[in-house]
C-alpha atoms as a PDB file:
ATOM      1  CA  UNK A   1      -1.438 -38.130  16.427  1.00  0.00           C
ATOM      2  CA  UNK A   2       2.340 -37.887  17.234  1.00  0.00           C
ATOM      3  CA  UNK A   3       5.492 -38.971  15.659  1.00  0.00           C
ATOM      4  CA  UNK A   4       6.124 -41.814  18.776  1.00  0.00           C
ATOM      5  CA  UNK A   5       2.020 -43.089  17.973  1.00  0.00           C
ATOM      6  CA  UNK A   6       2.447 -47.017  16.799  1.00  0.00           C
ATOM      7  CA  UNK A   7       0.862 -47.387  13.967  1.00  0.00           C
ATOM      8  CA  UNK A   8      -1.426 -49.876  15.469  1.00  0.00           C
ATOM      9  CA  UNK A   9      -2.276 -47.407  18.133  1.00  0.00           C
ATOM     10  CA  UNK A  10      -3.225 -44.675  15.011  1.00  0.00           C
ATOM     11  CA  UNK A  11      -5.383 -46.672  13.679  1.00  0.00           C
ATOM     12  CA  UNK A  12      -7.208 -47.869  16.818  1.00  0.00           C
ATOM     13  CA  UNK A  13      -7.217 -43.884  17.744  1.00  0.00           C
ATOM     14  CA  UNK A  14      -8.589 -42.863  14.091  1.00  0.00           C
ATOM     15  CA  UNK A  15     -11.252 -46.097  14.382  1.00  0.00           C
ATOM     16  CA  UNK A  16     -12.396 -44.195  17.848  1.00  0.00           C
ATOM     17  CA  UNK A  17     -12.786 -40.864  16.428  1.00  0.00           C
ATOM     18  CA  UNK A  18     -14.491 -42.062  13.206  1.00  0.00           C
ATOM     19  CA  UNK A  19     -17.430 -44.118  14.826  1.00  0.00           C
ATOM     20  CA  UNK A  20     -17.885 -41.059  17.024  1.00  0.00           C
ATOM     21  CA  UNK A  21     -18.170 -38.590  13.820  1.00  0.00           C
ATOM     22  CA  UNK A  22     -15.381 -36.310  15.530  1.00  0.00           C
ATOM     23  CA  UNK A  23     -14.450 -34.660  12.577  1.00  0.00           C
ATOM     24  CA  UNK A  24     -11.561 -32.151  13.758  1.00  0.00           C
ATOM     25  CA  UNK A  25      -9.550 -35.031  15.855  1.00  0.00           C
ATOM     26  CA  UNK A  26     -10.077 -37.203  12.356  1.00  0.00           C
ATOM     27  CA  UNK A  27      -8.956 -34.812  10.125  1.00  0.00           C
ATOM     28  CA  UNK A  28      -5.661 -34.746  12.733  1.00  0.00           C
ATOM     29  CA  UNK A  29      -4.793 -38.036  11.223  1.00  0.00           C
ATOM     30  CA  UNK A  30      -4.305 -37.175   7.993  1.00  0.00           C
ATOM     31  CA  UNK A  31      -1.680 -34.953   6.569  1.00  0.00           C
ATOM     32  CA  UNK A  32      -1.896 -33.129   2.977  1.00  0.00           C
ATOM     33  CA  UNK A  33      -0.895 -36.068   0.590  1.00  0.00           C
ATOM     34  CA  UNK A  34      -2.751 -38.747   2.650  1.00  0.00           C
ATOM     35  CA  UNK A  35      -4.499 -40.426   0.474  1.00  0.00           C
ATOM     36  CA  UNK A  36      -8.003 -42.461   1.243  1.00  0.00           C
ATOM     37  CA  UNK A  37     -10.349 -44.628  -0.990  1.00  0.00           C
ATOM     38  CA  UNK A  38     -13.203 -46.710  -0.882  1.00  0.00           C
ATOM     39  CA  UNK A  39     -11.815 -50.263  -3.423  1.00  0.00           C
ATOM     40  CA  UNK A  40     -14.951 -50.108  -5.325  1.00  0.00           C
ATOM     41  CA  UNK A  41     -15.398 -47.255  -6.093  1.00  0.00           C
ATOM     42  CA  UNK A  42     -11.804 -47.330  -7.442  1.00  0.00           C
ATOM     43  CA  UNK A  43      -8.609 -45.266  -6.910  1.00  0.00           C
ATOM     44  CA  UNK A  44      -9.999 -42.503  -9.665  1.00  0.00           C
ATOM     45  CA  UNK A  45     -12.801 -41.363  -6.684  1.00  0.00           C
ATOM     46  CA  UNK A  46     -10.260 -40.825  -4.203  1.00  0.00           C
ATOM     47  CA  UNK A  47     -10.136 -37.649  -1.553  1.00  0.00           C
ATOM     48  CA  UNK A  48      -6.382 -36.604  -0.937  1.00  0.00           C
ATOM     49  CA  UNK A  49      -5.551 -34.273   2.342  1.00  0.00           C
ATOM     50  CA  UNK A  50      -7.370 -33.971   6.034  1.00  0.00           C
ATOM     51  CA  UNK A  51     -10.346 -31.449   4.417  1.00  0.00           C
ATOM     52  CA  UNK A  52     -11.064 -33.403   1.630  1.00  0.00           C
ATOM     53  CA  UNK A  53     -11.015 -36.635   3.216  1.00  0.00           C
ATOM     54  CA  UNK A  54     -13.393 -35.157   6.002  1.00  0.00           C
ATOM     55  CA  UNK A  55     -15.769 -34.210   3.310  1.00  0.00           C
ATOM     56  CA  UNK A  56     -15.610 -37.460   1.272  1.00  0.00           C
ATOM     57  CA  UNK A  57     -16.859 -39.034   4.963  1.00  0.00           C
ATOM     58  CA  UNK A  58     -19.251 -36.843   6.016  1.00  0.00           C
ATOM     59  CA  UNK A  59     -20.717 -37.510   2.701  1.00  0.00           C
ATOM     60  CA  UNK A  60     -21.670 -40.777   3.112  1.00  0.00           C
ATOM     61  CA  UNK A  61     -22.207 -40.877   6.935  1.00  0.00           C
ATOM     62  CA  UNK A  62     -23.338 -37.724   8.138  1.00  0.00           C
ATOM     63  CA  UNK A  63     -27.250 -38.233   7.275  1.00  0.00           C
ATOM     64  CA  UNK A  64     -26.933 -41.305   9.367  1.00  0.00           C
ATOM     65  CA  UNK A  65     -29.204 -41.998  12.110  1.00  0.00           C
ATOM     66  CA  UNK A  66     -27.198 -45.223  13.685  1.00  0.00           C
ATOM     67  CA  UNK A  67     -23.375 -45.590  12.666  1.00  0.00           C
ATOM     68  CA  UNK A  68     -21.688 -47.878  14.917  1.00  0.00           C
ATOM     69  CA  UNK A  69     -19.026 -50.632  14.912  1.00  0.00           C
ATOM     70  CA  UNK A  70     -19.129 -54.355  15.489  1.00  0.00           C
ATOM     71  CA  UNK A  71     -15.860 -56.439  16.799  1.00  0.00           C
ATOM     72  CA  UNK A  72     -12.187 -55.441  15.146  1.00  0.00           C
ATOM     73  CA  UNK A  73      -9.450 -57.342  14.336  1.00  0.00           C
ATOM     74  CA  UNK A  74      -6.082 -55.246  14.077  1.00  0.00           C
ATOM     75  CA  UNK A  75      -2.752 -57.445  12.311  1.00  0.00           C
ATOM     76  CA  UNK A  76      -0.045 -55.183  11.996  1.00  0.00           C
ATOM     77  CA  UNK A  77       3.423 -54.945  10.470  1.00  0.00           C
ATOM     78  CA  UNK A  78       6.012 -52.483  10.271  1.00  0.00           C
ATOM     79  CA  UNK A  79       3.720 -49.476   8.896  1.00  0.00           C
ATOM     80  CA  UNK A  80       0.529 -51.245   7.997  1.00  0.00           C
ATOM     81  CA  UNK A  81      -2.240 -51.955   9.994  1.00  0.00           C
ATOM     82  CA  UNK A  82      -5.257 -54.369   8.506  1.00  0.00           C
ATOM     83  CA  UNK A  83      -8.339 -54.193  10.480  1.00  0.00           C
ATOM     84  CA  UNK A  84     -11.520 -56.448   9.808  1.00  0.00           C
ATOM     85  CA  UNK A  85     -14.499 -54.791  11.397  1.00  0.00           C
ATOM     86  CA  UNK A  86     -18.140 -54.416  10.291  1.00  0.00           C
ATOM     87  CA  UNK A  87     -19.772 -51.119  10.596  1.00  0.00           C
ATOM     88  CA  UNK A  88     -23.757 -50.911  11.345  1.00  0.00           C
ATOM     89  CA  UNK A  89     -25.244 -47.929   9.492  1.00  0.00           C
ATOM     90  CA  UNK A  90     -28.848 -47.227   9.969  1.00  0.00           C
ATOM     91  CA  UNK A  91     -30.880 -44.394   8.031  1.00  0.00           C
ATOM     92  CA  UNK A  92     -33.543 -41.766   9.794  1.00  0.00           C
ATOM     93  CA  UNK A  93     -36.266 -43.755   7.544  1.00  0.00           C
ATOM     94  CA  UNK A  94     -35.614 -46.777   9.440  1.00  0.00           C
ATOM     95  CA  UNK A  95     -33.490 -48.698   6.787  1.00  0.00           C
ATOM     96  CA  UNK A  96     -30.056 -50.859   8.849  1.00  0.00           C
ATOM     97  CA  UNK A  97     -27.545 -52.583   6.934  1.00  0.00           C
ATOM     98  CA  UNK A  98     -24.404 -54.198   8.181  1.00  0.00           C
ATOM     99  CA  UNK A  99     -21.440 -54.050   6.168  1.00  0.00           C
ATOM    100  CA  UNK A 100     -17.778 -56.109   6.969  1.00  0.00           C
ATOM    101  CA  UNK A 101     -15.148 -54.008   5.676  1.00  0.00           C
ATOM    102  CA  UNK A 102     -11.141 -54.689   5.403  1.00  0.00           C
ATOM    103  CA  UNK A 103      -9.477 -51.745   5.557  1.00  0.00           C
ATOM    104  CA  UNK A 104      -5.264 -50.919   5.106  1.00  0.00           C
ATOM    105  CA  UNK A 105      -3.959 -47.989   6.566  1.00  0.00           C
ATOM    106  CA  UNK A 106      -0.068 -47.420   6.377  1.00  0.00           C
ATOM    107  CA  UNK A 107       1.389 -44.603   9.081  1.00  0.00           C
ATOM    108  CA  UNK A 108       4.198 -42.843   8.937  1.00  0.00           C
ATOM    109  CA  UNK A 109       5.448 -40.869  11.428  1.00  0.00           C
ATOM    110  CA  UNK A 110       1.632 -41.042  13.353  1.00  0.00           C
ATOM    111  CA  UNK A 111       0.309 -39.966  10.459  1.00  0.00           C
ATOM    112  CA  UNK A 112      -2.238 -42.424   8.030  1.00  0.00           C
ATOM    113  CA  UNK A 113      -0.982 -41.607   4.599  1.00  0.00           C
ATOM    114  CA  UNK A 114      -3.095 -44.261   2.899  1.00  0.00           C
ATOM    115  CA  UNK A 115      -6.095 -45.657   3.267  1.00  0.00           C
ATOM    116  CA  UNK A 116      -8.050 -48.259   0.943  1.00  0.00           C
ATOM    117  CA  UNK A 117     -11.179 -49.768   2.399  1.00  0.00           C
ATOM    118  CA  UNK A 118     -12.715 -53.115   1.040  1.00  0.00           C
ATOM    119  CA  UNK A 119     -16.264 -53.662   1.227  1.00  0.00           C
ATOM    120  CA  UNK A 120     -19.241 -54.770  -0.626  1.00  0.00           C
ATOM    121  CA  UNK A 121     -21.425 -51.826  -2.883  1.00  0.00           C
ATOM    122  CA  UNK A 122     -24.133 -54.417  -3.202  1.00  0.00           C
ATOM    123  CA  UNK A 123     -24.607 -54.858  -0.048  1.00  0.00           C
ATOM    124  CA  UNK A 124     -24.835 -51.307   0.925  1.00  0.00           C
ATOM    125  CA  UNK A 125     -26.799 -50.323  -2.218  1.00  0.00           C
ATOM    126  CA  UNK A 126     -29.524 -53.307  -1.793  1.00  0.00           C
ATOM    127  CA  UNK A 127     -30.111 -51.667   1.512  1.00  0.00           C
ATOM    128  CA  UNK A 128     -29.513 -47.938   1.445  1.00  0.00           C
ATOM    129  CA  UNK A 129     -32.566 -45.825   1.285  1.00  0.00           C
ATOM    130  CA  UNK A 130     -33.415 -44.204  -2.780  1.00  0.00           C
ATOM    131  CA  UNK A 131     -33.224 -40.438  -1.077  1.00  0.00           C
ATOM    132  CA  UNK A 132     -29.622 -41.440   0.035  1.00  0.00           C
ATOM    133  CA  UNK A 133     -28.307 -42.626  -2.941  1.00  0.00           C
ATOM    134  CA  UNK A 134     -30.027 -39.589  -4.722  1.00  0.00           C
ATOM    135  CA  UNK A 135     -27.652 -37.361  -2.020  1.00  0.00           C
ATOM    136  CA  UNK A 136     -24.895 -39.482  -3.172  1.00  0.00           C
ATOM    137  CA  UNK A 137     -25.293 -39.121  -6.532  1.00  0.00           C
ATOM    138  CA  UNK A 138     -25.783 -35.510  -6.053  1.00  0.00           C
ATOM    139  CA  UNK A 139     -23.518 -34.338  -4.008  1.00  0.00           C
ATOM    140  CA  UNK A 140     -20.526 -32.284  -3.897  1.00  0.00           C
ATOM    141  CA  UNK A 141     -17.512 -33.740  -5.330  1.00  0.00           C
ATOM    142  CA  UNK A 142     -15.330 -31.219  -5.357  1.00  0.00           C
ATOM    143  CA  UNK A 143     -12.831 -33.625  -2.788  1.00  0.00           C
ATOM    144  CA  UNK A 144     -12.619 -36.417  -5.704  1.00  0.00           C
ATOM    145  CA  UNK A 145      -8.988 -36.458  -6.454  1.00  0.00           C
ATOM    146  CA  UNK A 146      -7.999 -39.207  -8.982  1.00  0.00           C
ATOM    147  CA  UNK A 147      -5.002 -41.551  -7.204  1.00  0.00           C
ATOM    148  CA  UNK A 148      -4.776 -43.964 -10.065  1.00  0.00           C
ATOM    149  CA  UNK A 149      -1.118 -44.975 -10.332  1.00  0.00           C
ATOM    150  CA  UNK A 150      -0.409 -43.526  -6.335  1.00  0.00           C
ATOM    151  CA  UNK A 151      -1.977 -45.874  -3.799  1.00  0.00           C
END
């Protein structure tokens, strides 16, 4: 992004590439120690650096037929930005689910060095189809890096 990006501008940048699935410009946020997790699934499941990050995403969101954002809120102070958004993620088998999300992002230098995302597994699990969460479960994992103790 740029050492003179706001931090609130680096996140609303990185919130614009993600919803679009533009996975070179998001892996430009990140730098090699950035860290990013999803709350419940807990620090220990973790990706750390732009590649592995990309791949913990794509993951869950490239089999997605709909992925799309609702409203965002952005507070931020000194290097943290909070945004409340929802996401709308809809499967190719015609399941939809909406899911509100808090995430925390802290920038340095343009750069988002840590990201934690709060949301709701039951919600997304009550709703996602079984052949996704088989792809989940199955997946490659070779991105997990265990931050327990560093974010």
């Amino acid at each position: 992004m740029g050492d003179s990006a706001a931090p609130r501008e680096v996140a609303a940048a990185f919130w614009e590439a993600l919803y679009a699935r533009d996975w070179p410009r998001i892996r430009g946020f990140f730098g090699p120690e950035s860290i990013y997790y999803d709350v419940p699934t807990t620090a220990a499941a973790a990706a750390r650096g732009p590649e592995s990050i990309e791949a913990r995403l794509r993951m869950g969101l490239a089999g997605l037929s709909e992925y799309s954002h609702g409203d965002s809120r952005f507070v931020a102070e000194g290097d943290l930005v909070v945004t409340e958004h929802e996401e709308h993620w809809g499967w190719p088998t015609g399941e939809k689910v909406t899911l509100p999300f808090v995430s925390i992002q802290r920038v340095v230098d343009g750069v988002i060095v840590l990201w934690r995302d709060y949301w709701d597994m039951n919600t997304l699990m009550a709703a996602a189809p079984p052949g996704w969460q088989e792809s989940m479960a199955a997946g490659d994992l070779s991105w997990v890096f265990d931050a327990t103790g560093l974010a």
